[in-house]
N, C-alpha and C. Protein backbone atom coordinates (compact mmCIF):
# COMPACT_ATOMS: atom_id res chain seq x y z
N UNK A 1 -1.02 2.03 -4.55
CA UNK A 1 -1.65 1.12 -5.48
C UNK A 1 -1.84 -0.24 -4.81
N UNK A 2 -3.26 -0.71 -4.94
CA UNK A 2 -3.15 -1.92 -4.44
C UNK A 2 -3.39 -2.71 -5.48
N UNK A 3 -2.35 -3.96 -5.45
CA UNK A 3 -2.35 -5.29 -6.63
C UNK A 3 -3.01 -6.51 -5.85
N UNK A 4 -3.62 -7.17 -6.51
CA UNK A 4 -4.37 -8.12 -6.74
C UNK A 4 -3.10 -9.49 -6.22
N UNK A 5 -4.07 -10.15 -5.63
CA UNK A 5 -2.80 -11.48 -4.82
C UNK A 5 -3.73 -12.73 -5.26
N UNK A 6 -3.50 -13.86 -4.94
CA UNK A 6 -4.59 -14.92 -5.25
C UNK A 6 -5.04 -15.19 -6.33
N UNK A 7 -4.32 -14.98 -7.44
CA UNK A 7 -4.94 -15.49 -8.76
C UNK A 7 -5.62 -17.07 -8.71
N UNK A 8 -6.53 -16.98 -9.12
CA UNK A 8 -7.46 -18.31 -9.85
C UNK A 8 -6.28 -18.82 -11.49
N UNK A 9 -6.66 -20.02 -11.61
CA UNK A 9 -6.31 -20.74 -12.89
C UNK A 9 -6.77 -19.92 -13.83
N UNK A 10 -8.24 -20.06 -13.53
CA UNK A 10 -8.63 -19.16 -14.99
C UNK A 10 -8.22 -17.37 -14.89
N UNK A 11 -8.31 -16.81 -13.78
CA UNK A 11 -7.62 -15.26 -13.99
C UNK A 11 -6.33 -15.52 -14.54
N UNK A 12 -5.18 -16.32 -13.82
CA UNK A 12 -4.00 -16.66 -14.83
C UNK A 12 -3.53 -16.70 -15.99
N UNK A 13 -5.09 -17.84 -16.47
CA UNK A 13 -5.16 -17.94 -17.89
C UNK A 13 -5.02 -16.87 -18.65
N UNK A 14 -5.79 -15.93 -18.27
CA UNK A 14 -6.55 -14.89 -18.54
C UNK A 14 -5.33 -13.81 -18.92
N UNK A 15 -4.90 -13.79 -17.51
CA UNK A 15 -3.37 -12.59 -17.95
C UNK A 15 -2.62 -13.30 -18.42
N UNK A 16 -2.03 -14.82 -19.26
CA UNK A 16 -1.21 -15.39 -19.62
C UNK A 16 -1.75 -14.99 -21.09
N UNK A 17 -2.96 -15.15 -21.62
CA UNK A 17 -3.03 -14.82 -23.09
C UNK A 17 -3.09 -13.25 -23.23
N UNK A 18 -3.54 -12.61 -22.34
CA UNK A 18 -2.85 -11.12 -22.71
C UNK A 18 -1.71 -10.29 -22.66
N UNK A 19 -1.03 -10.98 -21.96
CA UNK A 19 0.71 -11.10 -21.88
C UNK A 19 1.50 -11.84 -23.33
N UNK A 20 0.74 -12.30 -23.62
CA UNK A 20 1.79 -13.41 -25.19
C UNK A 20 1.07 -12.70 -26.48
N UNK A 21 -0.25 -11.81 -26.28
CA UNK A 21 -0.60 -11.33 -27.13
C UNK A 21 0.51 -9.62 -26.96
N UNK A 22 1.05 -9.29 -25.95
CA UNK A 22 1.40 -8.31 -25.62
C UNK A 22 2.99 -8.49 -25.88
N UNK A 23 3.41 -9.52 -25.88
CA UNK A 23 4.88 -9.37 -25.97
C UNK A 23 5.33 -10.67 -27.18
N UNK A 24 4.42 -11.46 -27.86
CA UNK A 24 5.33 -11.96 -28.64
C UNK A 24 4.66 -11.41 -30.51
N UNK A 25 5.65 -12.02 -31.37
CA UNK A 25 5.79 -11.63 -32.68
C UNK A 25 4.68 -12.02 -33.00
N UNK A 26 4.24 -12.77 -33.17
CA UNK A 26 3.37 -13.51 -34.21
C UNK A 26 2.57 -14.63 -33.11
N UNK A 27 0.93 -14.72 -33.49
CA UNK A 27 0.60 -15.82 -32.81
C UNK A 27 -1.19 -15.76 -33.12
N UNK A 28 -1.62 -17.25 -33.12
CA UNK A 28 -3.15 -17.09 -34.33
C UNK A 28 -4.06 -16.24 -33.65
N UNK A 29 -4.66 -16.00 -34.60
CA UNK A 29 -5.77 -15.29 -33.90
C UNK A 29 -6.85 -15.92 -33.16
N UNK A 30 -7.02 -17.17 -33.09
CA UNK A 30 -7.98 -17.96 -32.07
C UNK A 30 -6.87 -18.11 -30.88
N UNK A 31 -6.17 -17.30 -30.35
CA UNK A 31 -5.25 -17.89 -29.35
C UNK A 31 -5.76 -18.73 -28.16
N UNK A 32 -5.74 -19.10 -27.51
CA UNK A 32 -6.68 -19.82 -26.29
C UNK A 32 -5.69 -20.84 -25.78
N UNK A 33 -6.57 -20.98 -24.82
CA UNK A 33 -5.55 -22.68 -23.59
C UNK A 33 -5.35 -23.43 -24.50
N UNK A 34 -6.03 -24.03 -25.52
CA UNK A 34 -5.42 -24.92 -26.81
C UNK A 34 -4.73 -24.59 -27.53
N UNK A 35 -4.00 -23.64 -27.78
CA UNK A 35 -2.83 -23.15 -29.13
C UNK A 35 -1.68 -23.71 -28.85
N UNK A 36 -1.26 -24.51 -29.33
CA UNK A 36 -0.14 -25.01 -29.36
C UNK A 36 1.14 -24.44 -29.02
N UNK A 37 2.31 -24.41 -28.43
CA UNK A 37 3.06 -22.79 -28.20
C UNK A 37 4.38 -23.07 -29.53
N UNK A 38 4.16 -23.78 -30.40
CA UNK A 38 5.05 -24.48 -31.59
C UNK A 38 3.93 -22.99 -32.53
N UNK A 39 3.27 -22.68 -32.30
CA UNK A 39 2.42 -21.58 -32.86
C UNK A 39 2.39 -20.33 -32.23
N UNK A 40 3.36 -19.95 -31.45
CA UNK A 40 3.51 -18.27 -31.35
C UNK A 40 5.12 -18.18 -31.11
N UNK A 41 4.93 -17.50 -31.68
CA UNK A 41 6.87 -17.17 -32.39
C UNK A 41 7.31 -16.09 -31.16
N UNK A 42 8.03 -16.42 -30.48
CA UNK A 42 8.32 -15.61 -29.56
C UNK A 42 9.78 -15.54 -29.21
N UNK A 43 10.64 -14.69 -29.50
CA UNK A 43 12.24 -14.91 -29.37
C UNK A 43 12.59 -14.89 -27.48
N UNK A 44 14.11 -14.83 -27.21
CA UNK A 44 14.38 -15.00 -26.00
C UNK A 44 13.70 -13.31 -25.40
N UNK A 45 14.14 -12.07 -25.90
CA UNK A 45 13.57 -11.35 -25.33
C UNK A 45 12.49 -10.68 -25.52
N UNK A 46 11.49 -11.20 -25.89
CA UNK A 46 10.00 -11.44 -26.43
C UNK A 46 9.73 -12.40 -24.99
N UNK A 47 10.44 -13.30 -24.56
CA UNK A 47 9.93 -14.82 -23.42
C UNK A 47 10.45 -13.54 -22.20
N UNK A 48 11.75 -13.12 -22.19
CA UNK A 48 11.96 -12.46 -20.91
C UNK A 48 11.14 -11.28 -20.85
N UNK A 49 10.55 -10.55 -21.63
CA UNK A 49 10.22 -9.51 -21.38
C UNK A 49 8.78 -10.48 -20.48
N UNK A 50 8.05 -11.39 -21.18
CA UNK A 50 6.65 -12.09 -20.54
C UNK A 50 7.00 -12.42 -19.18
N UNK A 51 8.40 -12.76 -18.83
CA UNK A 51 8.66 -13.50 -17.60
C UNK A 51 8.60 -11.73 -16.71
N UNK A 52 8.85 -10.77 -17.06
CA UNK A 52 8.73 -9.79 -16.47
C UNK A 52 7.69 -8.97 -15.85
N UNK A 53 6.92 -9.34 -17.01
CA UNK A 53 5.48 -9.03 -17.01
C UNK A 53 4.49 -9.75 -16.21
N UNK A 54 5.02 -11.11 -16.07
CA UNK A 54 4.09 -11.94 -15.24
C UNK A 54 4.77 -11.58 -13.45
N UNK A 55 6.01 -11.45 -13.23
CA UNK A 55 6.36 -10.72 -11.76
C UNK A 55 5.94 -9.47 -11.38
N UNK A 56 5.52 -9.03 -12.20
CA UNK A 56 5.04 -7.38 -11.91
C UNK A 56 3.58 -7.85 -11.71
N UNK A 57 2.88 -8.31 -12.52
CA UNK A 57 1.56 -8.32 -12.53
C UNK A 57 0.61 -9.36 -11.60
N UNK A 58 1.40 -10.51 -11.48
CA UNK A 58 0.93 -11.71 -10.74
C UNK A 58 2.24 -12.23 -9.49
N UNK A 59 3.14 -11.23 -9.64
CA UNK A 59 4.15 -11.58 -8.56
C UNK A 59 4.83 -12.53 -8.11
N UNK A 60 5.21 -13.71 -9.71
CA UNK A 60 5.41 -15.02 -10.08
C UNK A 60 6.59 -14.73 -10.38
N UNK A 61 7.65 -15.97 -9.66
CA UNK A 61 8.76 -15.96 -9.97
C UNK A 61 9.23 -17.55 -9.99
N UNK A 62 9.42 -17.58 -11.85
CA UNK A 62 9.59 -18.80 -12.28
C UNK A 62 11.44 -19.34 -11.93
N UNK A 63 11.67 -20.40 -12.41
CA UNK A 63 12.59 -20.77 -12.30
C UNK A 63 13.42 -21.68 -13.75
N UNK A 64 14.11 -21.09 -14.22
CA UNK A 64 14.63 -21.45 -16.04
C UNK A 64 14.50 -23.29 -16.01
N UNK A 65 13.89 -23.25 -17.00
CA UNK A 65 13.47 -24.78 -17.59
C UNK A 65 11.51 -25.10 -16.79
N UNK A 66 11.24 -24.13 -16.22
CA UNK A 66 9.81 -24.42 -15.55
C UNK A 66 8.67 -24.75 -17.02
N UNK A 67 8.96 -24.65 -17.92
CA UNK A 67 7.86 -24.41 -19.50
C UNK A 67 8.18 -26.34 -20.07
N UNK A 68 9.54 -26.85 -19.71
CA UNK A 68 9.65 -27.90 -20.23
C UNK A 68 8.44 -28.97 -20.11
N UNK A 69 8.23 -29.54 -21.05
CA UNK A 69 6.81 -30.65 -21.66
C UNK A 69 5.73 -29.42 -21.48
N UNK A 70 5.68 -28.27 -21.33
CA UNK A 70 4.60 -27.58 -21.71
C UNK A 70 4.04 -28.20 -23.77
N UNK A 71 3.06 -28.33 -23.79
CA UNK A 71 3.23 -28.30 -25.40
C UNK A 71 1.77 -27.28 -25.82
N UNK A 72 1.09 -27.23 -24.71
CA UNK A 72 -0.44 -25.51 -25.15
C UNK A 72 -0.04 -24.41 -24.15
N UNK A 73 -0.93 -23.75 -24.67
CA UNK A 73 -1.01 -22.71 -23.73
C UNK A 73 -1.70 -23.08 -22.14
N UNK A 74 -2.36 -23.92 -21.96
CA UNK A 74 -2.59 -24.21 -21.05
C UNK A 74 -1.71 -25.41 -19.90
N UNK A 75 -0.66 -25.76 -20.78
CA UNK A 75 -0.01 -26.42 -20.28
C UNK A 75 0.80 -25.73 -19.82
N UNK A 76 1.44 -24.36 -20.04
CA UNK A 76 2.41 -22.93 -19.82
C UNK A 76 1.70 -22.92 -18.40
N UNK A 77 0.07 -22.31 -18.45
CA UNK A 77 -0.14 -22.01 -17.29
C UNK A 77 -0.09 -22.92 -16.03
N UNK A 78 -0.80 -24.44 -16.49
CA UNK A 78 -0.82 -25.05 -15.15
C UNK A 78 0.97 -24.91 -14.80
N UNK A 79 2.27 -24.90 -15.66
CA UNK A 79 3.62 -24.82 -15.03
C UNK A 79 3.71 -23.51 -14.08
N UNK A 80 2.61 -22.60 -14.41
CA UNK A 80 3.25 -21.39 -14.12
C UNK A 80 2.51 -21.13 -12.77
N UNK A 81 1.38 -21.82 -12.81
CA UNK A 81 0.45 -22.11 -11.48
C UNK A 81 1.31 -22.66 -10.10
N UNK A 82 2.23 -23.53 -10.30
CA UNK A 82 2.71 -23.58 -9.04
C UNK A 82 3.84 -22.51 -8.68
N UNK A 83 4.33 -21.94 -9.22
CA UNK A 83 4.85 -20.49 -8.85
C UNK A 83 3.85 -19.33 -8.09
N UNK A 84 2.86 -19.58 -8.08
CA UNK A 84 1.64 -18.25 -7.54
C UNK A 84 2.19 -17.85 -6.14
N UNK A 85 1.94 -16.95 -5.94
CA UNK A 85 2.92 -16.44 -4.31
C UNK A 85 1.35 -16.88 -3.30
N UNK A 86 1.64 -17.89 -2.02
CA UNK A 86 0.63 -17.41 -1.24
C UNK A 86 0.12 -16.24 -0.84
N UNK A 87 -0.88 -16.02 -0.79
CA UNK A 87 -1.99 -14.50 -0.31
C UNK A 87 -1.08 -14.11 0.82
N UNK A 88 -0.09 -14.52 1.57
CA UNK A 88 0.31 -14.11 2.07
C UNK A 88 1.86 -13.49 1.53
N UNK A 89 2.38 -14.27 0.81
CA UNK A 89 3.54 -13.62 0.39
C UNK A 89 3.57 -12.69 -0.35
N UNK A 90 2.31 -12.34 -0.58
CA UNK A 90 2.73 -11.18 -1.73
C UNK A 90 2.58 -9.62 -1.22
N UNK A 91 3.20 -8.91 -2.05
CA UNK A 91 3.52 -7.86 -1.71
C UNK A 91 2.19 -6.72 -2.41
N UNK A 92 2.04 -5.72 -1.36
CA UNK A 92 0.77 -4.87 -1.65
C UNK A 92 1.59 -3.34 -2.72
């Protein structure tokens, strides 16, 4: 299987709202880079299962407290943007 290395902001984006639509409880139906994250209800293993999902899929490995002053969804991603593995570090 070959996985995908080099994510863009917006591909990020992209698997970040289908990941929170995929693993948390509740969250609006206009979800987007503007939703506030005080608006998707997501418990601790609802967040770890996403943190799992984003190492498997984008090969991101955050570090606990990386979301702090996040307050949108787009503020999640640009935190989660400097975690991206260089095209070189990642694994095929």
């Amino acid at each position: 299987m070959t996985m995908k290395t080099g994510f863009t902001l917006d591909e990020l984006m992209t698997l970040c709202l289908e990941l929170i639509r995929r693993n948390a409880q509740d969250f609006p139906a206009t979800l987007s880079r503007h939703t506030p994250l005080d608006e998707i209800t997501m418990d601790s293993l609802d967040l770890h299962n996403l943190m799992f999902d984003l190492h498997d899929e984008a090969k991101i490995m955050v570090v606990p407290g990386f979301e702090e002053g996040a307050e949108t969804v787009g503020d999640l991603v640009c935190a989660l943007s400097r975690f991206l593995p260089a095209e070189s570090e990642a694994v095929a």
